[in-house]
C-alpha atoms as a PDB file:
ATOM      1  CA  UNK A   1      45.903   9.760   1.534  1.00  0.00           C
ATOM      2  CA  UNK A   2      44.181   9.174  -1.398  1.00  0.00           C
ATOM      3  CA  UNK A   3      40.593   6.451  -1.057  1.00  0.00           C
ATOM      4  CA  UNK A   4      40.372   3.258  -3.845  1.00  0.00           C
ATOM      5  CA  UNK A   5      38.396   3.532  -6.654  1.00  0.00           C
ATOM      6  CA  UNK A   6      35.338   2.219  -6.210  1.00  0.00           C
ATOM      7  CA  UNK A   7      34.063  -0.764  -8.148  1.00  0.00           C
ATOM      8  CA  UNK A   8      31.416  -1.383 -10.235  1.00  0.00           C
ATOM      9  CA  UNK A   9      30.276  -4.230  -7.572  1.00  0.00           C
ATOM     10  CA  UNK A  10      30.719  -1.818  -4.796  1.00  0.00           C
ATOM     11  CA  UNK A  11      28.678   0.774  -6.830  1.00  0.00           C
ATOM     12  CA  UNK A  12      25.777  -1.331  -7.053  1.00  0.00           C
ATOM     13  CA  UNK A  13      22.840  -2.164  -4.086  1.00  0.00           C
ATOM     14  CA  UNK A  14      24.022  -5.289  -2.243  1.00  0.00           C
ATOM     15  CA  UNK A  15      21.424  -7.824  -4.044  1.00  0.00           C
ATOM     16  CA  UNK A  16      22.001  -6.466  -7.274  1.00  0.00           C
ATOM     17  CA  UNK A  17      26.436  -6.841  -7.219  1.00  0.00           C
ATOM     18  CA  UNK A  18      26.056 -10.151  -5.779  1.00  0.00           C
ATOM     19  CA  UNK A  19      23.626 -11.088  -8.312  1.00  0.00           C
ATOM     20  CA  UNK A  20      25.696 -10.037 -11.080  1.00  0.00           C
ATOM     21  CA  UNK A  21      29.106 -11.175  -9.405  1.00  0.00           C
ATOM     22  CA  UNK A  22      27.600 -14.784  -9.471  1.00  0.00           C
ATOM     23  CA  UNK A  23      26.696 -15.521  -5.887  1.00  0.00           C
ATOM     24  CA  UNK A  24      22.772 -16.659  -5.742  1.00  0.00           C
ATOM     25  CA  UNK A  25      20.805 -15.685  -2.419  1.00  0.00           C
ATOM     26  CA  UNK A  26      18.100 -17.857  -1.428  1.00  0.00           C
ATOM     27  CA  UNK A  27      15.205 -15.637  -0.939  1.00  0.00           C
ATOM     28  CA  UNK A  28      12.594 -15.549   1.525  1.00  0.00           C
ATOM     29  CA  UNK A  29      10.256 -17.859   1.464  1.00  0.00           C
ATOM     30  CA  UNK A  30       7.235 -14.657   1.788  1.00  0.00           C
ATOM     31  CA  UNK A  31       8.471 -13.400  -1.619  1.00  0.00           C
ATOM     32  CA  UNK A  32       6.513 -14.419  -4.813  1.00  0.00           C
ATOM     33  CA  UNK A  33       8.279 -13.263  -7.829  1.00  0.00           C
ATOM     34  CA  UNK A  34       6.307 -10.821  -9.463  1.00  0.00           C
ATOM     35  CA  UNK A  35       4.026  -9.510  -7.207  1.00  0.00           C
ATOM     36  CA  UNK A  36       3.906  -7.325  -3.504  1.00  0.00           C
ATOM     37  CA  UNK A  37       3.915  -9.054  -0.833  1.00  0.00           C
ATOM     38  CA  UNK A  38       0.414  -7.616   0.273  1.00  0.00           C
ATOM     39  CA  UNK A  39      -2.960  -9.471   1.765  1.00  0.00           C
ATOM     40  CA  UNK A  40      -5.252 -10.580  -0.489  1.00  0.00           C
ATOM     41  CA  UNK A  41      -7.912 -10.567  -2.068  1.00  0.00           C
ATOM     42  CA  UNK A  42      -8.017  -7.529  -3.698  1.00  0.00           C
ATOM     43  CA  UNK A  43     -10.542  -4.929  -4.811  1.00  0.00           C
ATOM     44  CA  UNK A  44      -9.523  -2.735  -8.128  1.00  0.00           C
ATOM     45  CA  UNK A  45      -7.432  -2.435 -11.035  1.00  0.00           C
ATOM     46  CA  UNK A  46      -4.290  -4.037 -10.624  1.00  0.00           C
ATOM     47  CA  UNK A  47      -4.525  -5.266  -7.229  1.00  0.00           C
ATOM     48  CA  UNK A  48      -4.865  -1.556  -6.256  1.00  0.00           C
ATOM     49  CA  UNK A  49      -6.717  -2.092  -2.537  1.00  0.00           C
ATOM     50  CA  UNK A  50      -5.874  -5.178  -0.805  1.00  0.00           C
ATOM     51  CA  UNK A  51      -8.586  -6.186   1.473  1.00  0.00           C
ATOM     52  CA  UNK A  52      -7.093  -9.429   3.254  1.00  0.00           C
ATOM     53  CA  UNK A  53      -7.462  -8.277   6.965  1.00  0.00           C
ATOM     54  CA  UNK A  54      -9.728  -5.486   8.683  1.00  0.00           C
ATOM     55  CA  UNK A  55      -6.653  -2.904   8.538  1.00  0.00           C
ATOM     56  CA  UNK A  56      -6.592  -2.907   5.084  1.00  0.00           C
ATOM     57  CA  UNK A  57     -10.660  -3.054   4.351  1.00  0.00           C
ATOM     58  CA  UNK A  58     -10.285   0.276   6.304  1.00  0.00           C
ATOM     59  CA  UNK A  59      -7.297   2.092   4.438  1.00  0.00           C
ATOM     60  CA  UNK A  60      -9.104   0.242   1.091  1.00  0.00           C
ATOM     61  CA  UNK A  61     -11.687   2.579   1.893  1.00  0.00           C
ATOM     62  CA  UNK A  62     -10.101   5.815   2.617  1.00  0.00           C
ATOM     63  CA  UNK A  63      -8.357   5.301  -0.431  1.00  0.00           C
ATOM     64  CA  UNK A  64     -10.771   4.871  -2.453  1.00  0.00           C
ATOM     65  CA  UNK A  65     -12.082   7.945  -1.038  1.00  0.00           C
ATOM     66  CA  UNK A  66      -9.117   9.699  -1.775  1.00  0.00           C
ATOM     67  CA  UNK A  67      -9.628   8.842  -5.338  1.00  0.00           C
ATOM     68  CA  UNK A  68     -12.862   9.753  -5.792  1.00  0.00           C
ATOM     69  CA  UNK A  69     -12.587  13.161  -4.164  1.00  0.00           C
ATOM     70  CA  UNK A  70      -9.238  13.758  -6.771  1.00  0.00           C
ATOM     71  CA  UNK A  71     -11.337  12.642  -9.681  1.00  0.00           C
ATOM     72  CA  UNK A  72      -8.822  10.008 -10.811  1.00  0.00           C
ATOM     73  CA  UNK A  73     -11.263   6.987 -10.705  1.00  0.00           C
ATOM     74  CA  UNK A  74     -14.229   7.224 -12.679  1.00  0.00           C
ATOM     75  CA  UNK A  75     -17.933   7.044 -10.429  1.00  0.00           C
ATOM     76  CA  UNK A  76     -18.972   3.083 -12.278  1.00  0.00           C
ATOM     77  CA  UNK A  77     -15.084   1.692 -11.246  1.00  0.00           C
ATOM     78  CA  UNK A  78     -15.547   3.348  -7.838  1.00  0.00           C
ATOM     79  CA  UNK A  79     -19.191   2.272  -7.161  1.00  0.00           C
ATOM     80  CA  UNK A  80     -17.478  -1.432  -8.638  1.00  0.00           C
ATOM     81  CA  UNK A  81     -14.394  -1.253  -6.083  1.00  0.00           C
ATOM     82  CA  UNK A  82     -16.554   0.045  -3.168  1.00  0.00           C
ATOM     83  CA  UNK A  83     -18.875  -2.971  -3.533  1.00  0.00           C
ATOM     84  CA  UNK A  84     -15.613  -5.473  -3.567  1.00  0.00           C
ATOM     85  CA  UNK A  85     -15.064  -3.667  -0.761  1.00  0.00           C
ATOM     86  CA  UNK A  86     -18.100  -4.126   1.260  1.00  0.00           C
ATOM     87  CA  UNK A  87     -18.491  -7.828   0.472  1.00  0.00           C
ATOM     88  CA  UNK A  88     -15.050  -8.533   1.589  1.00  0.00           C
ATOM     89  CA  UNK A  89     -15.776  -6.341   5.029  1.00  0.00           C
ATOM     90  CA  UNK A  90     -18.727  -8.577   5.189  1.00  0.00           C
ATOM     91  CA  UNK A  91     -16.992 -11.755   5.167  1.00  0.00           C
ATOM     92  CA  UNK A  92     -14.330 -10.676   7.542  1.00  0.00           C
ATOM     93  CA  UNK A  93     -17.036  -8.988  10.178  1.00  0.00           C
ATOM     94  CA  UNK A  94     -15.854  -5.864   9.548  1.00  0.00           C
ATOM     95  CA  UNK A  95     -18.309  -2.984  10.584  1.00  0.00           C
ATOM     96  CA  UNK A  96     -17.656   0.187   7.794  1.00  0.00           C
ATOM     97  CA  UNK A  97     -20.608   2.386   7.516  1.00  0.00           C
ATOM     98  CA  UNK A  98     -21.794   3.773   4.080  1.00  0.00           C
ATOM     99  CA  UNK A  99     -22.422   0.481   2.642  1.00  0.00           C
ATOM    100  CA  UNK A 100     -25.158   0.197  -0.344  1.00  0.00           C
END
C-alpha cells in the first residue's frame, strides 16, 4: 500500500498551514505581538534578565554571573545590570547578598 503525498499544508507546523490556508486563530489573550511573554521589568540589553518576581531576581543574578565569569559582558554593563538588579530585589523584598 502505498501512503498520500503529503501537502504543503500538512508539511507545515499547525499555526503556520492554517495561517496560510486562510483560517485566523484568535490568540491568547497573554501574547503581545512582538515580545516574550516574560515578567517585567527588566534589567539589561534587550530585556536580557527579567526581574518581575523573586524567582527571576534570583536566576537574573546567576546569570549575570554566568556572564561575567565567560567574559561576554563587559565589567561597566555588568556593574550597570547588577545595580538594576538590586534595586528591583529591593522593591520586591527580596534578600540577595553581594549588593553594593
Amino acid at each position: 500500500m502505498i501512503p498520500e503525498p503529503i501537502t504543503n499544508a500538512q508539511a507545515l507546523p499547525q499555526s503556520t498551514a492554517r495561517r496560510r490556508s486562510g483560517i485566523l486563530e484568535q490568540e491568547p489573550e497573554n501574547v503581545i505581538h512582538g515580545t516574550r511573554n516574560r515578567p517585567g521589568p527588566f534589567a539589561g540589553k534587550d530585556e536580557s534578565y527579567p526581574v518581575g518576581d523573586k524567582k527571576h531576581v534570583k536566576l537574573a543574578l546567576s546569570g549575570l554571573s554566568h556572564a561575567i565569569n565567560a567574559h561576554t559582558i563587559q565589567p561597566g554593563a555588568a556593574a550597570k545590570v547588577r545595580a538594576k538588579i538590586h534595586s528591583q530585589a529591593a522593591k520586591l523584598g527580596v534578600q540577595v547578598s553581594g549588593g553594593k
